[in-house]
N, C-alpha and C. Protein backbone atom coordinates (compact mmCIF):
# COMPACT_ATOMS: atom_id res chain seq x y z
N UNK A 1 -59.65 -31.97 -79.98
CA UNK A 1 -60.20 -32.02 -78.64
C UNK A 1 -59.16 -32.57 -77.67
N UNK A 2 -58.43 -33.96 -78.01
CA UNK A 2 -57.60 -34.00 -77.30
C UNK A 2 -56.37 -32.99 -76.68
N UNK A 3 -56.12 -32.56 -77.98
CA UNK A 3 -54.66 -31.41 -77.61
C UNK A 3 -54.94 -30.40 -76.84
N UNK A 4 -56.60 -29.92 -77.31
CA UNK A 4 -57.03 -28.92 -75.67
C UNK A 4 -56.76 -29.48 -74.36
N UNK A 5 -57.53 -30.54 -74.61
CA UNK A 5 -57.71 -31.20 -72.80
C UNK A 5 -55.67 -31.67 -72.78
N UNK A 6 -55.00 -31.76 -73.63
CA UNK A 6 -53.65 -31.40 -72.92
C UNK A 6 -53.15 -30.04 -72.55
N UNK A 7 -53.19 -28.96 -73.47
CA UNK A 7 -53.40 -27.89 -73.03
C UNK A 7 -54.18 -27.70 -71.61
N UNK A 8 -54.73 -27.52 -71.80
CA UNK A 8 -55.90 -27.09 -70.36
C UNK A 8 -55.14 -27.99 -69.00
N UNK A 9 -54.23 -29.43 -69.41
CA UNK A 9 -53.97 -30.21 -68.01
C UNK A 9 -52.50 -29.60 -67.96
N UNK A 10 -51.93 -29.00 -68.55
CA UNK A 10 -50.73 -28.47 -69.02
C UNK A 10 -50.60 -26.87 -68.07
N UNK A 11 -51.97 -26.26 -68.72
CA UNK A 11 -52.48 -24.71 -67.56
C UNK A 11 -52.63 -25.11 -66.51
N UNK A 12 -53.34 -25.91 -66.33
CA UNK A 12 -53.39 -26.22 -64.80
C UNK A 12 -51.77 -26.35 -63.47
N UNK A 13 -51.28 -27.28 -64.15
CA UNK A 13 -50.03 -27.95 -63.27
C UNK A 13 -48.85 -26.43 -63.39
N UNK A 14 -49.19 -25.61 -65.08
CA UNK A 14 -48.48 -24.35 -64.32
C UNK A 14 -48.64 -23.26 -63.57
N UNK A 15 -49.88 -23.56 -63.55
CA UNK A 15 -50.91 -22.42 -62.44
C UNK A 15 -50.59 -22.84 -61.25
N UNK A 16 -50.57 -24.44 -60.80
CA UNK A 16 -50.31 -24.74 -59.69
C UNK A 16 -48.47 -24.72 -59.16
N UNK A 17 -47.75 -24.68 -60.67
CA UNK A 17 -46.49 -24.63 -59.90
C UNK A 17 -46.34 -22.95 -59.60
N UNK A 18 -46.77 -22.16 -60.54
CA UNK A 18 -46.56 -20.62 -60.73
C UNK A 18 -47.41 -20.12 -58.78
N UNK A 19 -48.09 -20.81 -58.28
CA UNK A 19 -49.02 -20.60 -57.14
C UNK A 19 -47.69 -21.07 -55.90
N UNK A 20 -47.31 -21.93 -56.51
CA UNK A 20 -46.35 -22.60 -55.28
C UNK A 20 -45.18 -22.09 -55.24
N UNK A 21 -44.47 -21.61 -56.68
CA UNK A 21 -43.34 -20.82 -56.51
C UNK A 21 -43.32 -19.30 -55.80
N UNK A 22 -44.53 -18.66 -56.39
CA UNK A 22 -45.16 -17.63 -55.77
C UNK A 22 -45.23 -17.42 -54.03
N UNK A 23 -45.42 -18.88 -53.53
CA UNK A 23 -45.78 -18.77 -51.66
C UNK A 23 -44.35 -19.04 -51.70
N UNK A 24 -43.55 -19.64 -51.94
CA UNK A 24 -42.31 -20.19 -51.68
C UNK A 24 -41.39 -18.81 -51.54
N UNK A 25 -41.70 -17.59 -52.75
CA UNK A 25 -40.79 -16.30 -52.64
C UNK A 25 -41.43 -15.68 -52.04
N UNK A 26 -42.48 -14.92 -52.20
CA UNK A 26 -43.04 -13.49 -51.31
C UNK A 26 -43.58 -14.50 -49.33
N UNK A 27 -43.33 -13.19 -48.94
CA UNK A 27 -43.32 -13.71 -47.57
C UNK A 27 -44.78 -13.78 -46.95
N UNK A 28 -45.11 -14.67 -45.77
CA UNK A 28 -46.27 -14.92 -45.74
C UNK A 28 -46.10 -15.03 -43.53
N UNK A 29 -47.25 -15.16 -43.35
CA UNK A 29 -47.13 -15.11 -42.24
C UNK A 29 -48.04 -16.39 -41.83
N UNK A 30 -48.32 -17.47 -40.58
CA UNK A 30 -49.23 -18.59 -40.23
C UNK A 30 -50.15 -17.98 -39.48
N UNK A 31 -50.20 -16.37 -38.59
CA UNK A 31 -51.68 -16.27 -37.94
C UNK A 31 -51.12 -14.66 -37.71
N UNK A 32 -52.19 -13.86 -37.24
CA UNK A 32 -51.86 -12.83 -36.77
C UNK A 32 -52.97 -12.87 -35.38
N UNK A 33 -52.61 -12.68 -34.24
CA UNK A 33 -53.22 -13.07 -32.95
C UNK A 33 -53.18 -11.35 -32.23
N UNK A 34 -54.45 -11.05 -31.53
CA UNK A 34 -54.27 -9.89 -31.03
C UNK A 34 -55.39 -10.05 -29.36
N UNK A 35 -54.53 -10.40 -28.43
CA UNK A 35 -55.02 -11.05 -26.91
C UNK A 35 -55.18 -10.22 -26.13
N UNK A 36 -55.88 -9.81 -25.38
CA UNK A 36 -55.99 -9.10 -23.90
C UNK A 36 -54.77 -9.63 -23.15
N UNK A 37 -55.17 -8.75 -22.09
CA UNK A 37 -53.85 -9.14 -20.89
C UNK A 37 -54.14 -10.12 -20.22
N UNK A 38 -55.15 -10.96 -20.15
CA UNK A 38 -55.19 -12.69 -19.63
C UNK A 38 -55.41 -13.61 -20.67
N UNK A 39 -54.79 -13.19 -22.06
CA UNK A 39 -54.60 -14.40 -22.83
C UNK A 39 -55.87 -14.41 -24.06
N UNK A 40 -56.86 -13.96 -23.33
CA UNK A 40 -58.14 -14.51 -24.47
C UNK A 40 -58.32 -13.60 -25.75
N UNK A 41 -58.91 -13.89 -26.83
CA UNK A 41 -58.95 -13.55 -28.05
C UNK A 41 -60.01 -12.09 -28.17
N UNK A 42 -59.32 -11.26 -28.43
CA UNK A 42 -59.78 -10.08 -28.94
C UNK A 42 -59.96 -10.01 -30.68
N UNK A 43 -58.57 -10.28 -31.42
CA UNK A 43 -59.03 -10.62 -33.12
C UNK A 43 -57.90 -11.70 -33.22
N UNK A 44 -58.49 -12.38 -33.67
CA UNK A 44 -57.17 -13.34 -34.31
C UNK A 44 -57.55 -13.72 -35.83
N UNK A 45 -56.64 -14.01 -36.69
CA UNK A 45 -56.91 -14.95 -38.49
C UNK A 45 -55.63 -15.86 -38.25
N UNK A 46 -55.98 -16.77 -38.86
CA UNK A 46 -55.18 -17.96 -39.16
C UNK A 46 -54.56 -18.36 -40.54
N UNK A 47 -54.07 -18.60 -40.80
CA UNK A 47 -53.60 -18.68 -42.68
C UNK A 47 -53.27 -19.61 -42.75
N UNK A 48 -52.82 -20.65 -41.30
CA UNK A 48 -52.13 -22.17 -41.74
C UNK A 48 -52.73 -22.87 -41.39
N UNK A 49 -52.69 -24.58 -42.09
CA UNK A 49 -53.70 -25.37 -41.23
C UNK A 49 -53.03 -25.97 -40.25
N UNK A 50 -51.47 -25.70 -39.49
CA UNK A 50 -51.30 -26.23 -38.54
C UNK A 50 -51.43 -26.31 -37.70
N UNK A 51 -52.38 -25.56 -37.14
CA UNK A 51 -53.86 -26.12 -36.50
C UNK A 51 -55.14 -26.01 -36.52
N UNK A 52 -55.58 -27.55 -37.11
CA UNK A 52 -56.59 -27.56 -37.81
C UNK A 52 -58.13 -27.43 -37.32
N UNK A 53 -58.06 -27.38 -35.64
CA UNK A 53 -59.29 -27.37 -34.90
C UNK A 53 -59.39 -26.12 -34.19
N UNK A 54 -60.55 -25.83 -33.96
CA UNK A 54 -60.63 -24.41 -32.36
C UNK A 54 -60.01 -24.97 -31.55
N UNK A 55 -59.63 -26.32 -30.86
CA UNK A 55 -59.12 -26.40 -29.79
C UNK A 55 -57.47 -25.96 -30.08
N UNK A 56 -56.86 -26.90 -30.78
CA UNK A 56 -55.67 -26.64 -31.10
C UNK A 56 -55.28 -25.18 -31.59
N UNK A 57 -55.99 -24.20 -31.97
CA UNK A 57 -55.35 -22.94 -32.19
C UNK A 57 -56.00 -22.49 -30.55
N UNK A 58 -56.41 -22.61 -29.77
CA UNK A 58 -56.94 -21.97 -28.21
C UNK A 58 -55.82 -22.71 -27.78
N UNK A 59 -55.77 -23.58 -27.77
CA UNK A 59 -54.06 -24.01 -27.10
C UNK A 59 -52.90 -23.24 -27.43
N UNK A 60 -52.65 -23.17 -28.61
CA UNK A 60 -51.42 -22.65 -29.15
C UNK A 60 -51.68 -21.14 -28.82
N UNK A 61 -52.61 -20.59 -28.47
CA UNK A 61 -52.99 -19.27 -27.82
C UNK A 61 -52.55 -18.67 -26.80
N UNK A 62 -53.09 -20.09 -25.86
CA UNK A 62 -52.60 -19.78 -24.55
C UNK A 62 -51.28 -20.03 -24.55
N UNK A 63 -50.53 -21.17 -25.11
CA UNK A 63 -49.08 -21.68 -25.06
C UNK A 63 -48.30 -20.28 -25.34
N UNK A 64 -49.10 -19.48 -26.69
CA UNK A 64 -47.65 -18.83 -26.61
C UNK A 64 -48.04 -17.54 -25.82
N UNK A 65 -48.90 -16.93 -25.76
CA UNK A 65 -48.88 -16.24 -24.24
C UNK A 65 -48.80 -16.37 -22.97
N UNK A 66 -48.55 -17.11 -22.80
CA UNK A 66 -47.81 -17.74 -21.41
C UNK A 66 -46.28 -17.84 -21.21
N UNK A 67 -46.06 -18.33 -22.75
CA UNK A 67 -44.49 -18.30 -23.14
C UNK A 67 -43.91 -16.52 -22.90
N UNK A 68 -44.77 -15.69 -23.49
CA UNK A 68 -44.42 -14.72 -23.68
C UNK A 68 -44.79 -13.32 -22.26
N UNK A 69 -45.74 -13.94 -21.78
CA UNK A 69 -46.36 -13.22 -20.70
C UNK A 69 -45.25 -13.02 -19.31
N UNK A 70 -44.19 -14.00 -19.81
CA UNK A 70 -43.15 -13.68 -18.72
C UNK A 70 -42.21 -12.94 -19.29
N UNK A 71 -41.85 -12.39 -20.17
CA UNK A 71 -40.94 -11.59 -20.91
C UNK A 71 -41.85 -10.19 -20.95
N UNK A 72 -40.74 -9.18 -20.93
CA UNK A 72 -41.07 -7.65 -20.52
C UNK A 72 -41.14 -6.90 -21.70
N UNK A 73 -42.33 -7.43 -22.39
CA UNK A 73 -41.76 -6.69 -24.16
C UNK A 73 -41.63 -5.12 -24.12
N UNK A 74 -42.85 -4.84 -23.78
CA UNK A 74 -43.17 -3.57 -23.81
C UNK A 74 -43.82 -3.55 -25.60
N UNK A 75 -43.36 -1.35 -25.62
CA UNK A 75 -43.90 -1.50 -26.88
C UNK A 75 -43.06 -1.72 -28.36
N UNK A 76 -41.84 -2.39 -28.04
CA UNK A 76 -40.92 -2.89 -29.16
C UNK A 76 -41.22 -4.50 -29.08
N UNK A 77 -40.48 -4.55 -30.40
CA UNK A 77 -41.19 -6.00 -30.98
C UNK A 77 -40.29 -6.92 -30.21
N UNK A 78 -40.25 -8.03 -30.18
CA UNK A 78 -39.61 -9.25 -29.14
C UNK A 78 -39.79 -10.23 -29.95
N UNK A 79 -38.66 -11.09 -30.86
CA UNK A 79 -38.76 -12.45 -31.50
C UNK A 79 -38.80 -13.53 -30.23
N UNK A 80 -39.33 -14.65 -30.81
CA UNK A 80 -38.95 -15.80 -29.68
C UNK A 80 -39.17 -17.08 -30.50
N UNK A 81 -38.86 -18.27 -30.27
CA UNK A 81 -38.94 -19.27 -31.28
C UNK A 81 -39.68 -20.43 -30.42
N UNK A 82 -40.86 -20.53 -30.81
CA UNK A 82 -41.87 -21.69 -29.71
C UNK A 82 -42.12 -22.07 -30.74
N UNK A 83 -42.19 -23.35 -30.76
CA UNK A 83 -43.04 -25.03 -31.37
C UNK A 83 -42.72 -25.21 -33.01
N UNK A 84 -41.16 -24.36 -33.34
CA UNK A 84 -41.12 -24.59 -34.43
C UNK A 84 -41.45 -23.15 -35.16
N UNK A 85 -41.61 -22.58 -34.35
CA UNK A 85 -42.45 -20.98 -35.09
C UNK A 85 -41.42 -20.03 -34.68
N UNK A 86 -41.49 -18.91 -35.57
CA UNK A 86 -41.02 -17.63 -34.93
C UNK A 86 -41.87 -16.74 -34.89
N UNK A 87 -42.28 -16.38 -33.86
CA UNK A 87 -43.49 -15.30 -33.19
C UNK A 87 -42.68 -14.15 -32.84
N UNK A 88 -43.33 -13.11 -33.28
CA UNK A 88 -42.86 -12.17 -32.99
C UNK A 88 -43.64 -10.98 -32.23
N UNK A 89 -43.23 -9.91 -31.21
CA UNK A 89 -44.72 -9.98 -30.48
C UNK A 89 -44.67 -8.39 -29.63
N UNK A 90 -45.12 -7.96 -29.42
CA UNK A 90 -45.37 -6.35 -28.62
C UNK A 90 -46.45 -6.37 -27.89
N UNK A 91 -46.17 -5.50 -26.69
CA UNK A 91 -47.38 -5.42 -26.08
C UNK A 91 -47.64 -3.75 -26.08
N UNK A 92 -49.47 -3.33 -26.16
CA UNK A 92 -49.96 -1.99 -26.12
C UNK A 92 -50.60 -2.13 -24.62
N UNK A 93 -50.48 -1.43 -23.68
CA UNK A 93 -51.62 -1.61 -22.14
C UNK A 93 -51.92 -3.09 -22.75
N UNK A 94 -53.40 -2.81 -22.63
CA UNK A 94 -53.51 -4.83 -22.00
C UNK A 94 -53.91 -5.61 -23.31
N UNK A 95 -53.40 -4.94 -24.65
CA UNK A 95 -53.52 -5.50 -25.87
C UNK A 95 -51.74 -6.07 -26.23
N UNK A 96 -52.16 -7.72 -26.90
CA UNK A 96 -50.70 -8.50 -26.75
C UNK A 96 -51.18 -8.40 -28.10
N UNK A 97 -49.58 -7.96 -28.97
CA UNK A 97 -49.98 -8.58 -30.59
C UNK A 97 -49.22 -9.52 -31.03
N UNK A 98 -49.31 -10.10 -31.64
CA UNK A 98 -48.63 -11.05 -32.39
C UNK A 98 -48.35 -11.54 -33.69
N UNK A 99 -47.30 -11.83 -34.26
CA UNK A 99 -47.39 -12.59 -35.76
C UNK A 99 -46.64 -13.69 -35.49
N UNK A 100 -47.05 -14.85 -36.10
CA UNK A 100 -46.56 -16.21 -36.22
C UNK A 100 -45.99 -16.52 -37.60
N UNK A 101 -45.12 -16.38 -38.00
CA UNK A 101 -44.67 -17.47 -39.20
C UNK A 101 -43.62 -18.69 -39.24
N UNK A 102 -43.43 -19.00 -40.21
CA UNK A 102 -42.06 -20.41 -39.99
C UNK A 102 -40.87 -20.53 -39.74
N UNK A 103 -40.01 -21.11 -39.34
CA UNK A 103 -38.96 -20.74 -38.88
C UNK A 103 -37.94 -20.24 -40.10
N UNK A 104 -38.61 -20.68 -40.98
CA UNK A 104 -37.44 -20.10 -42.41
C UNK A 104 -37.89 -18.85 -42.95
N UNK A 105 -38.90 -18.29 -42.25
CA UNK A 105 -39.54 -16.80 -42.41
C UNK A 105 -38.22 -15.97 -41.63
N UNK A 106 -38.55 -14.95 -42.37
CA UNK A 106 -37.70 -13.55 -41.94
C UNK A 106 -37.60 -13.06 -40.62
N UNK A 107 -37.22 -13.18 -39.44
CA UNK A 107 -37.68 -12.08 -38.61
C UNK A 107 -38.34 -10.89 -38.69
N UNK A 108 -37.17 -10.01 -39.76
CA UNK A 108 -37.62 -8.64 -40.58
C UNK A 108 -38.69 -8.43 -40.51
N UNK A 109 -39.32 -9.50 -41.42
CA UNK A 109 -40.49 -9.18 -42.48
C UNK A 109 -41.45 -9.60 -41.63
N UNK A 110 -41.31 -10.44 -40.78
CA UNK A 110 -42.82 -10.82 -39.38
C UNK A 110 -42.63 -9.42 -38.46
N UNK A 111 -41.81 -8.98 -38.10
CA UNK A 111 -41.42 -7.98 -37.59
C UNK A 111 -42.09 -6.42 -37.80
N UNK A 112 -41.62 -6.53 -39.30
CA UNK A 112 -42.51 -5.47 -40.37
C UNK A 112 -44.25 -5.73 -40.25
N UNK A 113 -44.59 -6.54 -40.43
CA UNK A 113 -45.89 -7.16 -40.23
C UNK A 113 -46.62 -6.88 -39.01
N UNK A 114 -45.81 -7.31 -38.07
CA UNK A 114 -46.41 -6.54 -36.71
C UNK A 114 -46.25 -4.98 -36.35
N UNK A 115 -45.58 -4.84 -36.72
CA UNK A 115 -45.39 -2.58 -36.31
C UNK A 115 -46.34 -2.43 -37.25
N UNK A 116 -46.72 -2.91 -38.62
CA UNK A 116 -47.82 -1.99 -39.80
C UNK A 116 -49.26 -2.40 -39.05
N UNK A 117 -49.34 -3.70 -38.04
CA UNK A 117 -50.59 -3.79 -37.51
C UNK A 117 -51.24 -3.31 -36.49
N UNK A 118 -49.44 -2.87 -35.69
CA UNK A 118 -50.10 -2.44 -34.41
C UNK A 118 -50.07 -0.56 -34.82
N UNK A 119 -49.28 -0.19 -35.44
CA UNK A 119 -49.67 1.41 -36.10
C UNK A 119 -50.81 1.71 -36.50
N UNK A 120 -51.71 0.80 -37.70
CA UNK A 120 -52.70 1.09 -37.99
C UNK A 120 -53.86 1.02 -37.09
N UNK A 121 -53.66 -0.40 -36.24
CA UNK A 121 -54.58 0.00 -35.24
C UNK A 121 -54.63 0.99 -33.95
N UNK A 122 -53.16 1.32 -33.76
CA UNK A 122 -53.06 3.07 -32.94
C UNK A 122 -53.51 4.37 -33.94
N UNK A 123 -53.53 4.20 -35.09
CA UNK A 123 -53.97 5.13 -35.65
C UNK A 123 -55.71 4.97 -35.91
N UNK A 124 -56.07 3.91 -35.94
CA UNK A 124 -57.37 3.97 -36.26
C UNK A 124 -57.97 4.28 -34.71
N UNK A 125 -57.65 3.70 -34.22
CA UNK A 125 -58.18 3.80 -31.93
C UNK A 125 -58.07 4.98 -31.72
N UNK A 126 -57.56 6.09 -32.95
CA UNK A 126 -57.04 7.74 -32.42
C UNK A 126 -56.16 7.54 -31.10
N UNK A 127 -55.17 6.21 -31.12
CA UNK A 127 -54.25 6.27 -29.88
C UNK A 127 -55.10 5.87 -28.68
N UNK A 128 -56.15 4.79 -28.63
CA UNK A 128 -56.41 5.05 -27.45
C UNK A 128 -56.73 3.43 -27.31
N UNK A 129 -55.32 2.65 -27.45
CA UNK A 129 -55.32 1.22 -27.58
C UNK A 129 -55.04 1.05 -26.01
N UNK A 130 -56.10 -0.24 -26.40
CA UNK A 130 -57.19 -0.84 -25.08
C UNK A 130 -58.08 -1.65 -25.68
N UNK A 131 -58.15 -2.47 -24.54
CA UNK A 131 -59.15 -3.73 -25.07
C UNK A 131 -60.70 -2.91 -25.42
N UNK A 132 -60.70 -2.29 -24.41
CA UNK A 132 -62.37 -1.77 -24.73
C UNK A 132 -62.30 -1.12 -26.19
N UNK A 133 -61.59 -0.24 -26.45
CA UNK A 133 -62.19 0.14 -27.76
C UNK A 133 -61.47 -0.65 -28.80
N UNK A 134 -60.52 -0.98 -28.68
CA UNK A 134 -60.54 -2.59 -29.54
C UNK A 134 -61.21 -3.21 -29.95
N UNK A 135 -62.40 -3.71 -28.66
CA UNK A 135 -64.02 -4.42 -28.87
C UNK A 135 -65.29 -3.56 -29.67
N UNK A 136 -64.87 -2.21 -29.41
CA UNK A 136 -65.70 -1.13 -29.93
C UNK A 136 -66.04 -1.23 -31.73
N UNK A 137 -64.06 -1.14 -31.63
CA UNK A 137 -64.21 -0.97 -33.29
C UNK A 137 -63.45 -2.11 -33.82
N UNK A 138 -63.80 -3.48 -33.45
CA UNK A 138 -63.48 -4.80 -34.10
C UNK A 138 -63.35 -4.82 -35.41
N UNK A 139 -64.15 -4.76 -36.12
CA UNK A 139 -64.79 -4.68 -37.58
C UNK A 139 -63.42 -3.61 -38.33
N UNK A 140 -62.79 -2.54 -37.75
CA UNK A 140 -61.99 -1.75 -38.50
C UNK A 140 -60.70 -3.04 -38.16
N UNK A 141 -60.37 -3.84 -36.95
CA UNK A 141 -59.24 -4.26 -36.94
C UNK A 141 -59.50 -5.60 -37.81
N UNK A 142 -60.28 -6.42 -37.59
CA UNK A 142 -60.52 -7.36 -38.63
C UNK A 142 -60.38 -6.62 -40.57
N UNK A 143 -60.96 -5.72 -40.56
CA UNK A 143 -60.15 -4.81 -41.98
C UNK A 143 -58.30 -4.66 -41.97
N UNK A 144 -58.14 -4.59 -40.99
CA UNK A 144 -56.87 -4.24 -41.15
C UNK A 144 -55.86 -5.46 -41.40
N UNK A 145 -56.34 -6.32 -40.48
CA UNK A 145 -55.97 -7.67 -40.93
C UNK A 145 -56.05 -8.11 -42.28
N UNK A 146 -57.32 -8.11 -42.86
CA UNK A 146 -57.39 -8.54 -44.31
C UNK A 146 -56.51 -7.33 -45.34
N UNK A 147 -56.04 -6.16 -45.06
CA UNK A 147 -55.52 -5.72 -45.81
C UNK A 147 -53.94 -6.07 -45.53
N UNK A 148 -53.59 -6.40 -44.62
CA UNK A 148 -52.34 -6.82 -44.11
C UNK A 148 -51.67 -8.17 -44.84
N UNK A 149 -52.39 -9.49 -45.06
CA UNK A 149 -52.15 -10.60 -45.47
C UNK A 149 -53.44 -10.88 -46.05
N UNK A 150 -53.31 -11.79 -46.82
CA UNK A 150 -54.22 -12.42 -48.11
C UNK A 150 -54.02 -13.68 -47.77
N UNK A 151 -54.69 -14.89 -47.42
CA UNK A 151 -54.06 -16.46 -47.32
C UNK A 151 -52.40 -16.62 -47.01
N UNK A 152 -52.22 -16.09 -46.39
CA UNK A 152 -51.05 -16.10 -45.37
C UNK A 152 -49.95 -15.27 -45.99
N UNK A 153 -50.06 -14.85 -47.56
CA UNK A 153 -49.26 -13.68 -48.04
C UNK A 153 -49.29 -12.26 -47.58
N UNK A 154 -48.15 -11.55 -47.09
CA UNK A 154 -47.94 -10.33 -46.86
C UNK A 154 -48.23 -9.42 -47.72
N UNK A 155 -49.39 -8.64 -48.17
CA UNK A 155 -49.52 -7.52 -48.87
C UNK A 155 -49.30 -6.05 -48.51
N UNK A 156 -49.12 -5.79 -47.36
CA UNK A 156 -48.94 -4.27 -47.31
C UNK A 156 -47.97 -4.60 -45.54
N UNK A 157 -47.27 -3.77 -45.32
CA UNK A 157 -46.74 -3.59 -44.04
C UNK A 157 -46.46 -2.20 -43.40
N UNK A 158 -47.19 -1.21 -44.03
CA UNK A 158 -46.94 0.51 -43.88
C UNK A 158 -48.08 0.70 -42.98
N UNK A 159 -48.32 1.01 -42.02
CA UNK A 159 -49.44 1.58 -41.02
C UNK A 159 -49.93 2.36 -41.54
N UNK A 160 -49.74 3.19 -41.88
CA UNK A 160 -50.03 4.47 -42.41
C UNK A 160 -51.01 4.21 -43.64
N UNK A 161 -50.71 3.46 -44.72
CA UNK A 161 -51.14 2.65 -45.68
C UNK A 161 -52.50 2.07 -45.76
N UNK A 162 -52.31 1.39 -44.61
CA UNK A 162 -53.28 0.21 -43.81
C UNK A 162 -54.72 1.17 -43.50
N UNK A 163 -54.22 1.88 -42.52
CA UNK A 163 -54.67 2.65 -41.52
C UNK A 163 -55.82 3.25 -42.89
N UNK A 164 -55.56 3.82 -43.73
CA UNK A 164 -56.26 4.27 -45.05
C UNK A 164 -56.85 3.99 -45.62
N UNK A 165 -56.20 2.69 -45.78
CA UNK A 165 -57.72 1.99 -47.33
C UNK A 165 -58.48 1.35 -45.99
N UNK A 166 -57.93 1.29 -44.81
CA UNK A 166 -59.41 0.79 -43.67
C UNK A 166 -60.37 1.97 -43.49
N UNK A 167 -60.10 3.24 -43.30
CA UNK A 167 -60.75 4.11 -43.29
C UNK A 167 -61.83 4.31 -44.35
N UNK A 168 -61.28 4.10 -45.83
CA UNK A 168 -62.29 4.35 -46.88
C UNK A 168 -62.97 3.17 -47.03
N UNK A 169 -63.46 2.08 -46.50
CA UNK A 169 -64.01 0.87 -46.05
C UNK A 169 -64.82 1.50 -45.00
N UNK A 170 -64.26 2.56 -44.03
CA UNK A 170 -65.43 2.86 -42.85
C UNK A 170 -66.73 4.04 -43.16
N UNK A 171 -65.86 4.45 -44.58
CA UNK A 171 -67.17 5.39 -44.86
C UNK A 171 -68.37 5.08 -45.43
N UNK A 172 -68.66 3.53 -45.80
CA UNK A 172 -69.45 2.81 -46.08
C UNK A 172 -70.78 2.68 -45.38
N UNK A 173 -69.79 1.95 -44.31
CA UNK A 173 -70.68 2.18 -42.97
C UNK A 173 -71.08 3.19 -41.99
N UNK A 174 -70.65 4.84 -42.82
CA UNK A 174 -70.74 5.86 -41.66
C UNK A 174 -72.53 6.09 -41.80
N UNK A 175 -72.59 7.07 -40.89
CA UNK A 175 -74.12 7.67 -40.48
C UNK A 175 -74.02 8.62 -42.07
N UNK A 176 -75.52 9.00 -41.91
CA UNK A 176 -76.21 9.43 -42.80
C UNK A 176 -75.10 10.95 -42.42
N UNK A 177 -75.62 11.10 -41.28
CA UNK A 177 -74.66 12.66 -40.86
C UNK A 177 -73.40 13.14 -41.06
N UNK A 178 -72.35 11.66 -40.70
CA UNK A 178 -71.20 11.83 -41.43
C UNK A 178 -70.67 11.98 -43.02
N UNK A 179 -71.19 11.00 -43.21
CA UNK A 179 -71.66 10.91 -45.09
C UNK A 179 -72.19 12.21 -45.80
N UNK A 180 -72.54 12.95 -45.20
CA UNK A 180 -73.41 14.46 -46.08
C UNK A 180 -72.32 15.57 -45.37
N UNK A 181 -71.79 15.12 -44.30
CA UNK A 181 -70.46 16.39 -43.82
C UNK A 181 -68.96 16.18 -45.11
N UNK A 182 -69.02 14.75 -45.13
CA UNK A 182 -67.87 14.29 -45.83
C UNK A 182 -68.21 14.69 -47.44
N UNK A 183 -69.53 14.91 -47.64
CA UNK A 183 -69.78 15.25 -49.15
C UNK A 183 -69.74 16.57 -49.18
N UNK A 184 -70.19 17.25 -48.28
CA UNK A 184 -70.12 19.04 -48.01
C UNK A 184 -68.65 19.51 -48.04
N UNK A 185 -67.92 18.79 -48.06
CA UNK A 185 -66.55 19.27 -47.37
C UNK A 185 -65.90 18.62 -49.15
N UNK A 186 -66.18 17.99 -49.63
CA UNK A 186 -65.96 17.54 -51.00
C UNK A 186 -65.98 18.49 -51.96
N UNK A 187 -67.40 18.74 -51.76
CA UNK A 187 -67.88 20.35 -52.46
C UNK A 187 -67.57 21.18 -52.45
N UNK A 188 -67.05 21.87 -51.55
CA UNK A 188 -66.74 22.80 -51.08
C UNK A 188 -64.77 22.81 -51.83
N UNK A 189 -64.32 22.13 -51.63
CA UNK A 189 -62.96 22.13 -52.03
C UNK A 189 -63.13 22.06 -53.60
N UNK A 190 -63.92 20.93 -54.22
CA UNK A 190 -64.18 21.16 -55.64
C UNK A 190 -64.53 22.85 -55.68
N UNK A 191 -65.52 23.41 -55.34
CA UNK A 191 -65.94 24.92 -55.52
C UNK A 191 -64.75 25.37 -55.62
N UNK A 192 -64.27 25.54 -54.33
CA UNK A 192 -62.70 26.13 -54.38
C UNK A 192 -61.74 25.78 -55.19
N UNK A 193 -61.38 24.73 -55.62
CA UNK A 193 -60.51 24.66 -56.46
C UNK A 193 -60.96 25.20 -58.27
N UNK A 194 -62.16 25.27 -58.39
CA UNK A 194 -62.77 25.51 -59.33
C UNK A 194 -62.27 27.53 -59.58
N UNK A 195 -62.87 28.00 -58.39
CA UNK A 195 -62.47 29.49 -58.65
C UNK A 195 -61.65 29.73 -58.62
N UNK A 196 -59.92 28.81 -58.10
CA UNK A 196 -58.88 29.20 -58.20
C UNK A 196 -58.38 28.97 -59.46
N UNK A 197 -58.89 28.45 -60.24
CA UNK A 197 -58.68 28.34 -61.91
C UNK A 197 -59.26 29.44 -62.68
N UNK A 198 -60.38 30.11 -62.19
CA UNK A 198 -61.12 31.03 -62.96
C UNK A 198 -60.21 32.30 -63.28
């Protein structure tokens, strides 16, 4: 009994170093922020606790769009280094995006992070990025987010990618009408592919 419960305290401390070496190599990001054109929150996730209240991340909101609201990004990405962070950031019409990670983070790879977020969400908007339908279809960009980063780890950075496994997440929630077109159209190619074997 004893030598288990060393075992078992033994799994533990390498689970926890194998967890820490793990965040230490693959890259991770502290928030992904996505603002209208006066600053306020359209989607945002957080992954760090360095800031641990609503007030303090609504500060650091406004701080760094304000920081950034005087710079002419356009629709290419723009690094900048505020409060210890490297934010990296694009603007769509009156949608500001953003990724935050640490200063010993990649540019690259925050960089990468933001083009796979703001692609998938021009591809999911059918191109028609704007706050309003932003607000429309929240729920697909909050998906896109969670397929983007995991607890502040980078899992996917391909728009295209993104844009996809969010889609097969939206057929869940489609209408009865869409759902029986999308099965007709299933069928129909099974049929067909069926007689092209015959």
């Amino acid at each position: 009994m004893v030598v288990a419960s060393i075992l078992f305290k033994g799994l533990k401390e390498f689970q926890g170093l194998n967890l820490c070496l793990m965040q230490e190599t693959c890259p991770s990001v502290k928030n992904i922020l996505l603002l209208d054109s006066e600053g306020k929150r359209v989607a945002v996730k957080y992954y760090s606790d360095d800031w641990p209240t609503l007030s303090a991340k609504l500060a650091f909101e406004k701080s760094v769009f304000a920081k950034t609201q005087k710079a002419n990004a356009g629709t290419e990405a723009e690094i900048v280094m505020f409060d210890g962070q490297i934010v990296v950031y694009k603007f769509i019409q009156d949608l500001h995006f953003f990724v935050t990670g640490g200063e010993e983070e990649n540019e690259l790879i925050l960089a990468s992070v933001l083009q796979g977020f703001s692609d998938a969400v021009e591809r999911l908007l059918k191109n028609m990025v704007d706050k309003r339908t932003a607000l429309e279809n929240l729920d697909l960009i909050l998906l896109c987010l969670d397929e983007i980063v995991d607890g502040g780890i980078v899992l996917e950075t391909e728009g295209r990618e993104i844009a996809e496994k969010v889609s097969g997440h939206g057929l869940e929630g489609a209408s009865s009408a869409e759902q029986t077109l999308v099965n007709a159209l299933t069928q129909a190619r099974e049929h067909f592919a069926k007689s092209l074997l015959m």
